[in-house]
C-alpha atoms as a PDB file:
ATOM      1  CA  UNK A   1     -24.353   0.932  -6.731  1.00  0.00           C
ATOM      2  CA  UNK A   2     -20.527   2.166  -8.077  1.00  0.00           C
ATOM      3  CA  UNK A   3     -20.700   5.667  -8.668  1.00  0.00           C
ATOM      4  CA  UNK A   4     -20.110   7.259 -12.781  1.00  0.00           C
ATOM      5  CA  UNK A   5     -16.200   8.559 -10.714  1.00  0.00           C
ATOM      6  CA  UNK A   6     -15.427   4.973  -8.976  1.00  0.00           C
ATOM      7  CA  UNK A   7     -16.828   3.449 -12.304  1.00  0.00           C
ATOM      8  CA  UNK A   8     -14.569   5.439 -14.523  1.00  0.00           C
ATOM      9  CA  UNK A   9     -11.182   4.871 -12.429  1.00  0.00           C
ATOM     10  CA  UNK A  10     -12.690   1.237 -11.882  1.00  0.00           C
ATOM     11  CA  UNK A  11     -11.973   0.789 -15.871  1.00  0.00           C
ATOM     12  CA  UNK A  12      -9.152   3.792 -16.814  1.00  0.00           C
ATOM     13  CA  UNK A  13      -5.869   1.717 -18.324  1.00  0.00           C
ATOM     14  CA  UNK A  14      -2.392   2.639 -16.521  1.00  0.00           C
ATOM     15  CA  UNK A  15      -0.497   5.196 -18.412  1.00  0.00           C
ATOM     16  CA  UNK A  16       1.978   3.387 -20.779  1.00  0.00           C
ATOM     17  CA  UNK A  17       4.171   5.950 -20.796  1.00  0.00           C
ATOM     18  CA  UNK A  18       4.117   5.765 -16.700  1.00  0.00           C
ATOM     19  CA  UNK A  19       4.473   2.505 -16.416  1.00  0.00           C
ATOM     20  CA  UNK A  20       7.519   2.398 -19.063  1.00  0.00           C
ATOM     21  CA  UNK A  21       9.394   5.190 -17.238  1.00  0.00           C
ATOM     22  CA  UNK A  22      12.817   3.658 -15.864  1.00  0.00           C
ATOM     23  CA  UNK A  23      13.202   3.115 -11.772  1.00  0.00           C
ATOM     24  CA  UNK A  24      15.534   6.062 -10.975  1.00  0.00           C
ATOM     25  CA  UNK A  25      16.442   3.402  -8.194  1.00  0.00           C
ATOM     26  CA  UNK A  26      16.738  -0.350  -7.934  1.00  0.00           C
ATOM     27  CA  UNK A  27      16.080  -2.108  -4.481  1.00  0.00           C
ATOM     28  CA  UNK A  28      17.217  -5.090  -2.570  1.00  0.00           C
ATOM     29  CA  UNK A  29      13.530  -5.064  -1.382  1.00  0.00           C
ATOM     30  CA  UNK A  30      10.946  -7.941  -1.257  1.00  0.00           C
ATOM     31  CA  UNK A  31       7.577  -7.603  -1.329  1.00  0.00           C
ATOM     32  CA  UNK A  32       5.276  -9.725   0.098  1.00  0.00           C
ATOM     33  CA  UNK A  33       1.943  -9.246  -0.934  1.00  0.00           C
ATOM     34  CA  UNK A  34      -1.900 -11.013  -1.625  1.00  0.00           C
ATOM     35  CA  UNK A  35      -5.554 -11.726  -0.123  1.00  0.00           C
ATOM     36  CA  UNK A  36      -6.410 -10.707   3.200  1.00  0.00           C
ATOM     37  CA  UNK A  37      -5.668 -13.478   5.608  1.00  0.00           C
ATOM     38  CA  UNK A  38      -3.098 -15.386   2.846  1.00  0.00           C
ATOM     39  CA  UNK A  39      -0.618 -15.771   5.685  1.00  0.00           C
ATOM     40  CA  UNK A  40       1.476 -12.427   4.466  1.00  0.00           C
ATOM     41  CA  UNK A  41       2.218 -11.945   8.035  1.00  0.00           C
ATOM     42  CA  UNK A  42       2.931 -14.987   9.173  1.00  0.00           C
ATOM     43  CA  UNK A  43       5.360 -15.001   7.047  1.00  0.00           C
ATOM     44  CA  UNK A  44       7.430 -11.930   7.629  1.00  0.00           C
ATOM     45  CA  UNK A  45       6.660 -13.009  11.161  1.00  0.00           C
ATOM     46  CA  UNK A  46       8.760 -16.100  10.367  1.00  0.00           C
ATOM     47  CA  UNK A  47      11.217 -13.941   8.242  1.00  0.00           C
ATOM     48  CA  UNK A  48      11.895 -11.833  10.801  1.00  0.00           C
ATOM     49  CA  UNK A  49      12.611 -14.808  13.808  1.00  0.00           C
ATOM     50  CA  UNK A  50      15.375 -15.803  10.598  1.00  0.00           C
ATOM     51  CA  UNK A  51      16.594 -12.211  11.242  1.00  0.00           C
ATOM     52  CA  UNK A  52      15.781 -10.776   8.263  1.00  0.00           C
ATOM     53  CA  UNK A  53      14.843  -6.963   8.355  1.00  0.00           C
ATOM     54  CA  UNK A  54      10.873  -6.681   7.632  1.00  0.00           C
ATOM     55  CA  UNK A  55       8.130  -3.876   7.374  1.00  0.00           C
ATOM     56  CA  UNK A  56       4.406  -4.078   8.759  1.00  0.00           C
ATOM     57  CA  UNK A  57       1.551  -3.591   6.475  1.00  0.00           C
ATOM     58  CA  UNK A  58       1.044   0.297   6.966  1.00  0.00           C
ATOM     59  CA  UNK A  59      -2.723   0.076   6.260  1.00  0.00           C
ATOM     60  CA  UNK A  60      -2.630  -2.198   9.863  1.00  0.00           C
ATOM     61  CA  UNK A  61      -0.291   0.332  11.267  1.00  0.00           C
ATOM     62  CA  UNK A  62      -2.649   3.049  10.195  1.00  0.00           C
ATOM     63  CA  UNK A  63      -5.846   1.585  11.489  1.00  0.00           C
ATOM     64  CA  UNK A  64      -4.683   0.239  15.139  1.00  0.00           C
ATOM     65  CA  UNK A  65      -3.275   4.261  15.230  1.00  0.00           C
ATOM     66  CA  UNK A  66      -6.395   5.502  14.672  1.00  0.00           C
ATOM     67  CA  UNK A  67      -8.885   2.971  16.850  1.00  0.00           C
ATOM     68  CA  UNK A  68      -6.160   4.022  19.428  1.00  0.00           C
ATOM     69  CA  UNK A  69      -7.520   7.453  19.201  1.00  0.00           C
ATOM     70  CA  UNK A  70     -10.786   6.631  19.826  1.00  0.00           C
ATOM     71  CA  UNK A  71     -12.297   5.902  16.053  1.00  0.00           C
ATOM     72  CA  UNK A  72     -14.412   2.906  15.012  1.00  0.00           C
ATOM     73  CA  UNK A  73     -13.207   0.593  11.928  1.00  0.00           C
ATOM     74  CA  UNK A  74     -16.553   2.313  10.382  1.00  0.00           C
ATOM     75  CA  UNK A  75     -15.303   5.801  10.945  1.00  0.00           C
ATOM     76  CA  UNK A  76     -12.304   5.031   9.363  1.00  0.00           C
ATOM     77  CA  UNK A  77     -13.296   3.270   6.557  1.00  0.00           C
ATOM     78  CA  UNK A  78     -16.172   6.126   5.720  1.00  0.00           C
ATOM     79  CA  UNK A  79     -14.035   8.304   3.096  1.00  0.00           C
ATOM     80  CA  UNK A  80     -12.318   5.747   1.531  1.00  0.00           C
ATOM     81  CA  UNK A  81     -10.192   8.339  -0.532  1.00  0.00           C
ATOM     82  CA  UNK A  82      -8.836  10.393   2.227  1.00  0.00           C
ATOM     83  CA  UNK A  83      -8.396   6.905   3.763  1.00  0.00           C
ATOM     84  CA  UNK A  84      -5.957   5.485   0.756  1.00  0.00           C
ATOM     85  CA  UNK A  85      -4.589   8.819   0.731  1.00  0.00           C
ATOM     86  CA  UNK A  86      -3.620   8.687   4.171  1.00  0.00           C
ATOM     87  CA  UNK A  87      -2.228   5.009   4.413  1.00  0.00           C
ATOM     88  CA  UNK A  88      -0.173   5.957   0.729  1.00  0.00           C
ATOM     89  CA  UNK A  89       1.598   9.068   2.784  1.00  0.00           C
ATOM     90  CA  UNK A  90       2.085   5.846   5.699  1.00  0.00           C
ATOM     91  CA  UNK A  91       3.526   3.698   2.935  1.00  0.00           C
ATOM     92  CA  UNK A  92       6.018   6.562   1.468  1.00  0.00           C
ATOM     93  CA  UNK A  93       7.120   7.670   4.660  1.00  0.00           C
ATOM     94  CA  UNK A  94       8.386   4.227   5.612  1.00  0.00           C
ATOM     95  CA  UNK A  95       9.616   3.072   2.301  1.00  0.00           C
ATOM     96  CA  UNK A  96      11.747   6.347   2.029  1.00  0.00           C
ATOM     97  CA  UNK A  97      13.617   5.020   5.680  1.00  0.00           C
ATOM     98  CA  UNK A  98      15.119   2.140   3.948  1.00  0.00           C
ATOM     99  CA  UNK A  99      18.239   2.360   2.060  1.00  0.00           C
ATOM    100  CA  UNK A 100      18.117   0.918  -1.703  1.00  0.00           C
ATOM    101  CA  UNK A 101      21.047  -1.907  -0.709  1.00  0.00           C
ATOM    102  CA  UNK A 102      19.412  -3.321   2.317  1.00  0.00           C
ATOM    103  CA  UNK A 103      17.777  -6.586   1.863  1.00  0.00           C
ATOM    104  CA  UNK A 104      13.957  -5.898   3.242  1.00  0.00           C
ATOM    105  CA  UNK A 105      10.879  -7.745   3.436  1.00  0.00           C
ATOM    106  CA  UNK A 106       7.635  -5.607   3.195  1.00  0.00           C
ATOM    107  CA  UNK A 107       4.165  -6.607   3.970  1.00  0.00           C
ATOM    108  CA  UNK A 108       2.355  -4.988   1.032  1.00  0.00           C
ATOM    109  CA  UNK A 109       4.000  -1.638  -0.875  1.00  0.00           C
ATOM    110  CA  UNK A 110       3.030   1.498  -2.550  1.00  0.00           C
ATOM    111  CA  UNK A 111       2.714  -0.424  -5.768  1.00  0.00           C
ATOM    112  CA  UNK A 112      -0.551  -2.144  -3.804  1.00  0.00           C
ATOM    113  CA  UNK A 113      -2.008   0.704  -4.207  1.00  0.00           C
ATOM    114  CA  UNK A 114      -2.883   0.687  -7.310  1.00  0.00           C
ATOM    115  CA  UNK A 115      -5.874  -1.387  -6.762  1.00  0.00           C
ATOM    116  CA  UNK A 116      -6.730   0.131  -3.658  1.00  0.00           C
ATOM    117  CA  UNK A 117      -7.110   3.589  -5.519  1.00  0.00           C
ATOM    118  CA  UNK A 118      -9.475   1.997  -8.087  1.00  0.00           C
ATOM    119  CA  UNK A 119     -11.326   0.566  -5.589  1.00  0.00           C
ATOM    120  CA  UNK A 120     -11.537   4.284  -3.396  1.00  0.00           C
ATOM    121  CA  UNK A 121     -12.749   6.057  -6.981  1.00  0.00           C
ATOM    122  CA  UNK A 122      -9.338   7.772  -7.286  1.00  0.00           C
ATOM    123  CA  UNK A 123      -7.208   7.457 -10.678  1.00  0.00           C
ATOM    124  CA  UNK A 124      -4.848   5.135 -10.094  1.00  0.00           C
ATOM    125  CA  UNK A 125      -2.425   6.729 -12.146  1.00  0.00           C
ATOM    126  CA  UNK A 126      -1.929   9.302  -9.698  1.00  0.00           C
ATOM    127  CA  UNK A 127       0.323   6.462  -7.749  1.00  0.00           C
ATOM    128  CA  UNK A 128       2.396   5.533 -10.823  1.00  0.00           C
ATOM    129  CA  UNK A 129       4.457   8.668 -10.476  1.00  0.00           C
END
């Protein structure tokens, strides 16, 4: 059973006006994303032997940080909004370490959360900004 909150940000549109809003910056970046288990990895794996710069999926980062410190995949996964929350702040920290001209491969990126903040019952026009 989806809660009346999940339900409501399961169904809200994007804001227009959001998503028309200019990118202050353009990237060399590439993002690589898709379905768990897709190969996504692999690939930068492969990417990366080429000697191209790449990025780790920060929601993997963020869990093999946190079962290092002792918590269980269920413990983790148990507030799912403080969870996205926490792997976003992952996600912006790392993405603000790259410079715009550097050609980059990322596994996943912030825009990826838009789903995942449906899916935790937060409005995912809170990421759009």
């Amino acid at each position: 059973m989806i809660d009346n909150t999940k339900q409501k940000f399961l169904t809200t549109d994007l804001d227009t006006n959001l998503l028309s809003t200019p990118f202050r910056i353009q990237t060399n970046w590439h993002v690589i994303t898709g379905a768990s288990c897709s190969g996504k990895t692999t690939l930068l794996d492969q990417l990366s032997d080429r000697g191209f710069l790449t990025a780790a999926e920060s929601a993997r980062e963020y869990f093999d940080r946190e079962i290092a410190r002792g918590r269980t995949v269920e413990e983790i996964r148990e507030n799912g909004p403080a969870l996205q929350c926490a792997i976003d702040d992952l996600q912006r920290r790392l993405e603000h370490g790259f410079r715009a001209n550097e050609v980059i491969f990322l596994d996943r990126a912030l825009p990826d959360s838009l789903s995942f903040y449906r899916v935790a019952g937060l409005n995912p026009n809170d990421i759009l900004a």
